[in-house]
N, C-alpha and C. Protein backbone atom coordinates (compact mmCIF):
# COMPACT_ATOMS: atom_id res chain seq x y z
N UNK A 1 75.86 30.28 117.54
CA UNK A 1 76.22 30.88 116.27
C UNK A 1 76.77 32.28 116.54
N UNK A 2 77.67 32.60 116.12
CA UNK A 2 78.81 34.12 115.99
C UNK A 2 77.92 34.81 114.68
N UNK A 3 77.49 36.08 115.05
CA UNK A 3 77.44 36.78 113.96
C UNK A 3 78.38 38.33 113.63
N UNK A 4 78.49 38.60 112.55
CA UNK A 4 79.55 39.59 112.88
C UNK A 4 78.48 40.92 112.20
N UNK A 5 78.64 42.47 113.00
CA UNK A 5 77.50 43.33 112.38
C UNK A 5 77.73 44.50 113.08
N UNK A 6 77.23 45.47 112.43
CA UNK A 6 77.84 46.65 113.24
C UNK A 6 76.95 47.69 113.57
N UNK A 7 77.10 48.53 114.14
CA UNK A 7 76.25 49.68 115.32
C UNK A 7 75.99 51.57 115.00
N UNK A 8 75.38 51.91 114.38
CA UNK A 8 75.93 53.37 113.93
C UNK A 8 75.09 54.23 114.73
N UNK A 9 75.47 55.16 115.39
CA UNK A 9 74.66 56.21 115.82
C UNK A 9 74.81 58.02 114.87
N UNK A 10 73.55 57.85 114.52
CA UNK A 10 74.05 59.02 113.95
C UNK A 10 73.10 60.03 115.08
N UNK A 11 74.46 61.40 114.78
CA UNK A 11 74.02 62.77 115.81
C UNK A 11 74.11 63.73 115.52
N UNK A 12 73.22 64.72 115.42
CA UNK A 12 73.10 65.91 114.68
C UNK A 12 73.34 67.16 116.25
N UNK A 13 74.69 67.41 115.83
CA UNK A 13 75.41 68.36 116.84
C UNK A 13 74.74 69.99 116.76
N UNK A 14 74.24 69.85 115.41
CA UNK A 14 73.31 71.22 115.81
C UNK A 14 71.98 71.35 116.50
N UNK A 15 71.39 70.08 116.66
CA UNK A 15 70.01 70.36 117.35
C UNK A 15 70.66 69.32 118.86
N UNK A 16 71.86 68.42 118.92
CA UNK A 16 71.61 67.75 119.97
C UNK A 16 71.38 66.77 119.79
N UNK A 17 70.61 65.72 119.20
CA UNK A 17 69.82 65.01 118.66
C UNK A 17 70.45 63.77 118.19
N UNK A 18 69.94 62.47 118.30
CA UNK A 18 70.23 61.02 117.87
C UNK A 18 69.31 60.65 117.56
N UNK A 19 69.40 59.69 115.78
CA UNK A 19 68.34 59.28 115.49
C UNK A 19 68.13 57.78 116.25
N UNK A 20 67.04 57.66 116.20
CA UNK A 20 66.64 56.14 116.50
C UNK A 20 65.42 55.75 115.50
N UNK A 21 65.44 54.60 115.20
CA UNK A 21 64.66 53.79 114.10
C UNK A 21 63.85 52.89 114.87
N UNK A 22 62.31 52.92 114.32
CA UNK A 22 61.48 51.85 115.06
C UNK A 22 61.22 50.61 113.92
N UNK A 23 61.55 49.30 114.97
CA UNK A 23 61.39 48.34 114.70
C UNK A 23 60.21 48.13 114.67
N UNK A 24 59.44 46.97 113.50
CA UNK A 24 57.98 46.38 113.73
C UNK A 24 58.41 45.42 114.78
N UNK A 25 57.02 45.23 115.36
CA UNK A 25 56.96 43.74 115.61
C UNK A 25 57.30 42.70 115.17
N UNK A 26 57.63 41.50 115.95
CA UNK A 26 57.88 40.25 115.74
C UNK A 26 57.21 38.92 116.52
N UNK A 27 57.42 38.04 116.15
CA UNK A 27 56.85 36.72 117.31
C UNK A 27 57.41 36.70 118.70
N UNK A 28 58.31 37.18 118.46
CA UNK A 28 59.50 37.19 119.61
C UNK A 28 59.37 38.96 120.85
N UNK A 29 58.94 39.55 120.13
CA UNK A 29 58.98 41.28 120.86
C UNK A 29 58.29 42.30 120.17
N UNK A 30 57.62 42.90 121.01
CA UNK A 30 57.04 43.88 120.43
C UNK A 30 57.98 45.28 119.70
N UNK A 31 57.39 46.29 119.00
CA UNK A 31 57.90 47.20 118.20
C UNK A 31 59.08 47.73 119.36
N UNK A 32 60.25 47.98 118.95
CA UNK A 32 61.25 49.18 119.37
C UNK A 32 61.84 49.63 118.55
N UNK A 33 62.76 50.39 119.59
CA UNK A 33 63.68 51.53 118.70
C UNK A 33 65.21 51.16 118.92
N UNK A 34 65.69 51.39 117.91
CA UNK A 34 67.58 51.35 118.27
C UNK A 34 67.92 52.20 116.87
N UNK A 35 69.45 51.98 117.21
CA UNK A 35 70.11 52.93 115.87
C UNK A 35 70.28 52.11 115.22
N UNK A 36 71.04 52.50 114.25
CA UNK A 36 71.19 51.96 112.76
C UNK A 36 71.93 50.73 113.14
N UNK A 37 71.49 48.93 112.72
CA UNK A 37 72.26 47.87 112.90
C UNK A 37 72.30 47.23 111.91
N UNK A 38 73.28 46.29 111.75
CA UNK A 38 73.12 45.83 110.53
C UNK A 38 74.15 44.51 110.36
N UNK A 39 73.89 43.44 109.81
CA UNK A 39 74.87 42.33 109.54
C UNK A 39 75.94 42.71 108.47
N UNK A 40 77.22 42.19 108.79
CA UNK A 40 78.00 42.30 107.81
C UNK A 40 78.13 40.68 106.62
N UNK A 41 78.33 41.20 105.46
CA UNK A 41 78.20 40.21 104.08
C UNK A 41 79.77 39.52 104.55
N UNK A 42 80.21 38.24 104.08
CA UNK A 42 81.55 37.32 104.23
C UNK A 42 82.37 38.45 103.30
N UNK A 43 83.42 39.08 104.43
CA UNK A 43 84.39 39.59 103.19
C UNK A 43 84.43 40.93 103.90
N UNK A 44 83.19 41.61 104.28
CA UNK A 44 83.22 42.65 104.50
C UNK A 44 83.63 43.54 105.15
N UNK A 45 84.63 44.73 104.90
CA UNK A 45 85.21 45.61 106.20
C UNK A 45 83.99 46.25 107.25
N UNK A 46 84.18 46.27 108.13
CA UNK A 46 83.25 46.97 109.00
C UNK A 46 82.54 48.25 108.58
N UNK A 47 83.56 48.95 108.41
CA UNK A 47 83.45 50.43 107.85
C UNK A 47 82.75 50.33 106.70
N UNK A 48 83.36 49.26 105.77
CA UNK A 48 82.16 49.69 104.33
C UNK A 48 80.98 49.17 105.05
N UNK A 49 80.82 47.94 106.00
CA UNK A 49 79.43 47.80 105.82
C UNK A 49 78.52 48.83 107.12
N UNK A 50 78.79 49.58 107.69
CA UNK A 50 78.49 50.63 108.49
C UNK A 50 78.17 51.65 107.27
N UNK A 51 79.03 51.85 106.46
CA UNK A 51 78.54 52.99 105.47
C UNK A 51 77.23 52.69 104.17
N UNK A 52 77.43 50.93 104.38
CA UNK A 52 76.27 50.76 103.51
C UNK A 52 75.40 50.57 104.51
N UNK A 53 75.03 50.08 105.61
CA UNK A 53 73.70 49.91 106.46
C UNK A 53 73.42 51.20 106.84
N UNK A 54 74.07 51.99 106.67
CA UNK A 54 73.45 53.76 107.06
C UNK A 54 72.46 54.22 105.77
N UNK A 55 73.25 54.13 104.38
CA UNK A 55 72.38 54.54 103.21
C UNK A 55 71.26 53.53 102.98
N UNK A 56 71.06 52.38 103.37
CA UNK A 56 69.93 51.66 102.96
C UNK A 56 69.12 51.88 104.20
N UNK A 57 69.33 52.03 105.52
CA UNK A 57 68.40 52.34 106.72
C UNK A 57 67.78 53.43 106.80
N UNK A 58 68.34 54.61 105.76
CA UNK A 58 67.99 56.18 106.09
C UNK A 58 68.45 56.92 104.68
N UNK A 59 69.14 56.06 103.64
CA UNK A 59 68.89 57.38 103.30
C UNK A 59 70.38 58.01 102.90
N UNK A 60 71.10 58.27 104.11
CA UNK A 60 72.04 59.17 104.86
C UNK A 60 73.12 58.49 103.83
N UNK A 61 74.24 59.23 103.03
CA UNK A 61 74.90 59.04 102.43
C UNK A 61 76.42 59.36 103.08
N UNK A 62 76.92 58.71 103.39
CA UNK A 62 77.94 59.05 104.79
C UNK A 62 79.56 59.11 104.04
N UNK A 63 80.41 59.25 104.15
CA UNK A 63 81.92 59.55 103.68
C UNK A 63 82.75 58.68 105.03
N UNK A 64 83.83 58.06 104.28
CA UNK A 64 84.03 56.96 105.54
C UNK A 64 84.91 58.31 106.56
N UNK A 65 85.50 59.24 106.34
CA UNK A 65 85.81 60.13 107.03
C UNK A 65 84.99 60.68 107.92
N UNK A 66 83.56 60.59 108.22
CA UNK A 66 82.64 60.93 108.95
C UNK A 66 81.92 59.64 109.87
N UNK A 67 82.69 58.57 109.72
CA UNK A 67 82.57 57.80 111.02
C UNK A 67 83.79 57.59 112.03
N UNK A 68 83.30 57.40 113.08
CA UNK A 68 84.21 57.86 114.73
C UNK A 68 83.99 56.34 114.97
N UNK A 69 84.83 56.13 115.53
CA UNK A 69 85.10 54.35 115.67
C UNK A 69 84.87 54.38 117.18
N UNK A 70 83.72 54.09 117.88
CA UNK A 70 83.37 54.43 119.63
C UNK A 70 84.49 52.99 120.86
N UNK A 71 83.21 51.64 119.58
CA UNK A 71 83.80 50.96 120.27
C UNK A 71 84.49 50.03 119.19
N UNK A 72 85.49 49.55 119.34
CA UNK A 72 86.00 48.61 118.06
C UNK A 72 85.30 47.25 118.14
N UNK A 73 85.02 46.65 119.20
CA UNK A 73 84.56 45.28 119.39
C UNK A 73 83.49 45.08 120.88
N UNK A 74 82.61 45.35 120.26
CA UNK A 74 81.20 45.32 121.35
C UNK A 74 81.05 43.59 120.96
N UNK A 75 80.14 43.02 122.48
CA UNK A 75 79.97 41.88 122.25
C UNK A 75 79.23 41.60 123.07
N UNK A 76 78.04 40.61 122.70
CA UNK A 76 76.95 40.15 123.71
C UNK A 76 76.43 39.11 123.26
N UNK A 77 75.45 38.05 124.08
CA UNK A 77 74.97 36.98 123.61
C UNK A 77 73.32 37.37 123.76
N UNK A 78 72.25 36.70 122.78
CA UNK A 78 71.05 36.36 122.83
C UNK A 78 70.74 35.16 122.88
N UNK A 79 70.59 34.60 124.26
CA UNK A 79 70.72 33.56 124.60
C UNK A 79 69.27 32.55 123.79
N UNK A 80 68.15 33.47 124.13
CA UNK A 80 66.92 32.88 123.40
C UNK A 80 67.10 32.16 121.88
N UNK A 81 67.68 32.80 120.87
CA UNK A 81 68.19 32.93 119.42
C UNK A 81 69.31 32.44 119.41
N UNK A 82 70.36 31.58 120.33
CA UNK A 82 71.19 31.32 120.38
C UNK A 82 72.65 31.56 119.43
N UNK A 83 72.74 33.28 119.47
CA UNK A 83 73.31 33.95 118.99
C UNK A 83 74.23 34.81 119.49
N UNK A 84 75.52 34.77 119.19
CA UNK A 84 76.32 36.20 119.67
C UNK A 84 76.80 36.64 118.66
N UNK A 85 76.86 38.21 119.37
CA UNK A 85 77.09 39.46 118.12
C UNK A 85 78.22 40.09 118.53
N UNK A 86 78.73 40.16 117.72
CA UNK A 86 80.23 41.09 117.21
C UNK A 86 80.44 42.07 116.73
N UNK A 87 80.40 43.68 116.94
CA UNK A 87 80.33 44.42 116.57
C UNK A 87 81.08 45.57 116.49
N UNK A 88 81.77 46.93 115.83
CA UNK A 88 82.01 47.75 116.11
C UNK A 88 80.95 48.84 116.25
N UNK A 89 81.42 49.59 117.33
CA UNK A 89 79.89 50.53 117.09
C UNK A 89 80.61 52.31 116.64
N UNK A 90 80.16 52.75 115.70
CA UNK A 90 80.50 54.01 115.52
C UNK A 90 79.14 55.11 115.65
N UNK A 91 79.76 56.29 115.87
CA UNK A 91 79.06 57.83 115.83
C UNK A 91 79.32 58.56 114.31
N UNK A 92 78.51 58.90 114.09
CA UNK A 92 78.41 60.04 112.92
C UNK A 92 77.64 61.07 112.94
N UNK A 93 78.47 62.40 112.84
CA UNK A 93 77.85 63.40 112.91
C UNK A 93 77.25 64.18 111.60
N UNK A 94 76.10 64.12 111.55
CA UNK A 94 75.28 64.57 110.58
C UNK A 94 74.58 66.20 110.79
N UNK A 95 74.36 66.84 109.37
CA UNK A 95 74.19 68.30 110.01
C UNK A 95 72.38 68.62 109.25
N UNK A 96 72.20 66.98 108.92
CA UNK A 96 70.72 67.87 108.32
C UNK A 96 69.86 66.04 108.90
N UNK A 97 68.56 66.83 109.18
CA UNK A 97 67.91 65.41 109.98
C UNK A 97 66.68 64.37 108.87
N UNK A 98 67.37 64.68 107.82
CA UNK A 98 66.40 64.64 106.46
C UNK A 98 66.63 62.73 106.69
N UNK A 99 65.74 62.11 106.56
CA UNK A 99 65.97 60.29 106.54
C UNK A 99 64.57 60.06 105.59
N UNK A 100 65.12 59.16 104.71
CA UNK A 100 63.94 58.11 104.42
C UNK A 100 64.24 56.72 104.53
N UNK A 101 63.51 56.14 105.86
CA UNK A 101 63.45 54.97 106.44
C UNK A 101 63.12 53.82 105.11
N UNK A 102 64.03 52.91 105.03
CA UNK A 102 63.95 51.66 104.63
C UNK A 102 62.74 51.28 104.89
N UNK A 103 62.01 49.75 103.99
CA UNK A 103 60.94 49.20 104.58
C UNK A 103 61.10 48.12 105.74
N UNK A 104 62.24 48.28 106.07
CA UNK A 104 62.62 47.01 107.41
C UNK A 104 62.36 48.20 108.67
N UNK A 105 61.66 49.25 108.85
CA UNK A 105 61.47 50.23 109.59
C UNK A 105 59.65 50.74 109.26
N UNK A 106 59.46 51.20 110.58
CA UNK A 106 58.41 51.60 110.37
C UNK A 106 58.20 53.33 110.77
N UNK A 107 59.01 53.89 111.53
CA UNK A 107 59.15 55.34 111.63
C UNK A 107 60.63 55.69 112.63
N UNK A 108 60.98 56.79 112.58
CA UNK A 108 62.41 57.15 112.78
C UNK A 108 62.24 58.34 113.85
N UNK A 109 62.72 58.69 114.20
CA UNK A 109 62.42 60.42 114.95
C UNK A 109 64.02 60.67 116.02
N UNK A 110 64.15 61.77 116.01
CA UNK A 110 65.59 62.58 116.19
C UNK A 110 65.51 62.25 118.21
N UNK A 111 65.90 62.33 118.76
CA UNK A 111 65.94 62.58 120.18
C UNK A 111 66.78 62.80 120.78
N UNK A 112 66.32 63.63 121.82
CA UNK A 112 67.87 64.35 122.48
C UNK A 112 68.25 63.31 123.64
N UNK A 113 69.73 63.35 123.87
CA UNK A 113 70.19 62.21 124.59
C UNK A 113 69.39 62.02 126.26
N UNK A 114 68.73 62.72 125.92
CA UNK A 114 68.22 62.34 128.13
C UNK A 114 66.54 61.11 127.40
N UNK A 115 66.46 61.30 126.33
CA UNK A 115 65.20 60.88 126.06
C UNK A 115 65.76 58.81 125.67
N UNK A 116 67.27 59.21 125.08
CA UNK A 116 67.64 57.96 124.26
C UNK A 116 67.62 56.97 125.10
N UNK A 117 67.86 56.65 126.16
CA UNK A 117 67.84 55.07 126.87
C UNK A 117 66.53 54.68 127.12
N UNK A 118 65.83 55.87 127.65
CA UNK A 118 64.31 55.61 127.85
C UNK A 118 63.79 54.64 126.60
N UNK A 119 64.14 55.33 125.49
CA UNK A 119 63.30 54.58 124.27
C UNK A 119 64.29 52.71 124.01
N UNK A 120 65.06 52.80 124.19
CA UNK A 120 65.57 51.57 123.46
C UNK A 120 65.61 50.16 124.19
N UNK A 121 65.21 49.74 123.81
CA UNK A 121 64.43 48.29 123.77
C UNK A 121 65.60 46.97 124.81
N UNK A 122 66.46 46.95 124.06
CA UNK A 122 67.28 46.03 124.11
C UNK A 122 68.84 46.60 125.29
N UNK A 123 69.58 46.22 126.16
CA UNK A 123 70.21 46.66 127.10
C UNK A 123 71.56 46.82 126.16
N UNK A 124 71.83 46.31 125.32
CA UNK A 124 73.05 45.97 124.86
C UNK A 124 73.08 47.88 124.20
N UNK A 125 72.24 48.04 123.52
CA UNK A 125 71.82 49.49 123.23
C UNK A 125 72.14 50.38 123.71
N UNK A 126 71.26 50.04 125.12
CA UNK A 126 71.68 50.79 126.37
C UNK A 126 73.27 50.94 126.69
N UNK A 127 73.87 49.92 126.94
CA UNK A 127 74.86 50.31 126.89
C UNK A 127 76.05 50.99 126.00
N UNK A 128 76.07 50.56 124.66
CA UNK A 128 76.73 51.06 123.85
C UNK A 128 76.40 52.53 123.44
N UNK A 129 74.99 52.99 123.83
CA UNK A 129 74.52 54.50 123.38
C UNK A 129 75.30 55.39 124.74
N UNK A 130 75.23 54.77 126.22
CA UNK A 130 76.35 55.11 127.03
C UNK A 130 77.67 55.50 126.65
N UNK A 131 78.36 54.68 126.34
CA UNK A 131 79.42 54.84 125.86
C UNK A 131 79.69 55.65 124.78
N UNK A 132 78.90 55.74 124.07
CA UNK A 132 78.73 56.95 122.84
C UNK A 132 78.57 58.21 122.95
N UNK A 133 77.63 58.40 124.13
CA UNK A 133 76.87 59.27 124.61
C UNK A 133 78.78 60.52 125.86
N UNK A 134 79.45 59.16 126.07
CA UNK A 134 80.29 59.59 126.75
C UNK A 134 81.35 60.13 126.00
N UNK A 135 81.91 59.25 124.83
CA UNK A 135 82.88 59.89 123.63
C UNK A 135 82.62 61.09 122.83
N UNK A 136 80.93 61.24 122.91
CA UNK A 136 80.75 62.53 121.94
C UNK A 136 81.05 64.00 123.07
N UNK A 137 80.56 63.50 124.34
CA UNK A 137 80.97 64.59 125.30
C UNK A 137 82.22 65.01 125.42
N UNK A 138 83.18 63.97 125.75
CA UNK A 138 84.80 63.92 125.67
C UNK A 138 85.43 64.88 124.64
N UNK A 139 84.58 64.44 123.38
CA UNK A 139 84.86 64.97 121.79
C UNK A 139 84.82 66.42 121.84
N UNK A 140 83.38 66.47 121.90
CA UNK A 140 82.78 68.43 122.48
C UNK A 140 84.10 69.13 123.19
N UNK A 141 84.42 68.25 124.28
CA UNK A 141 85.24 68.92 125.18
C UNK A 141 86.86 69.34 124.67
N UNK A 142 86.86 68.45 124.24
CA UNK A 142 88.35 68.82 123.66
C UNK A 142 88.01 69.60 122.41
N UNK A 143 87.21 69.82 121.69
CA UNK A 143 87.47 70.89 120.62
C UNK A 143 87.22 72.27 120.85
């Protein structure tokens, strides 16, 4: 099964900082953390649904001008769940660390990037927070 869904990292350039969201438990894995994910509805542009899985995960009321398009088409399989995911993954830079976590979450907390791979659960994460982690530097640099 193809699912299509997308990836948001939000980063608060004044403290440094990326949020990550903790997952409960499941039958399948214990509690982790990742950024903001989310399935997209039949129909849906990426972008709107990145801007709606940000306000229902946190809160965070985002302007589509304040998402950075990292990767356009991330892709991986879960072989267990016999599932692959399709995704764009974007960055958003946020300047206040204020969130109120959805109930599909159980707590949230800011972290600075040497802390972010340590925490996240899943490799696919890992990698795409890499790559994020590398565009926001790039970004810094050129401005």
């Amino acid at each position: 099964m193809i699912k299509q869904s997308i990836e948001c990292w939000l980063y608060n350039p004044l403290s440094d900082r990326f949020l990550l969201l903790r997952c409960p438990a499941t039958h399948r894995h214990g509690e982790y953390w990742q950024p903001v994910t989310g399935g997209r509805t039949a129909g849906e542009l990426p972008e709107a649904a990145c801007l709606r899985e940000v306000e229902e995960e946190t809160g965070v009321r985002l302007a589509a001008d304040q998402l950075e398009l990292v990767i356009p088409e991330f892709s991986f399989c879960i072989p267990e769940a016999r599932l692959e995911l399709h995704k764009p993954v974007y960055l958003a830079r946020v300047h206040s660390e204020k969130v109120v976590i959805s109930a599909e979450h159980i707590a949230y907390c800011w972290f600075d990037s040497a802390e972010v791979s340590e925490r996240l659960h899943w490799e696919s994460n890992r990698e795409s927070f890499r790559q994020v982690l590398a565009y926001s530097r790039d970004a810094s640099a050129r401005r």
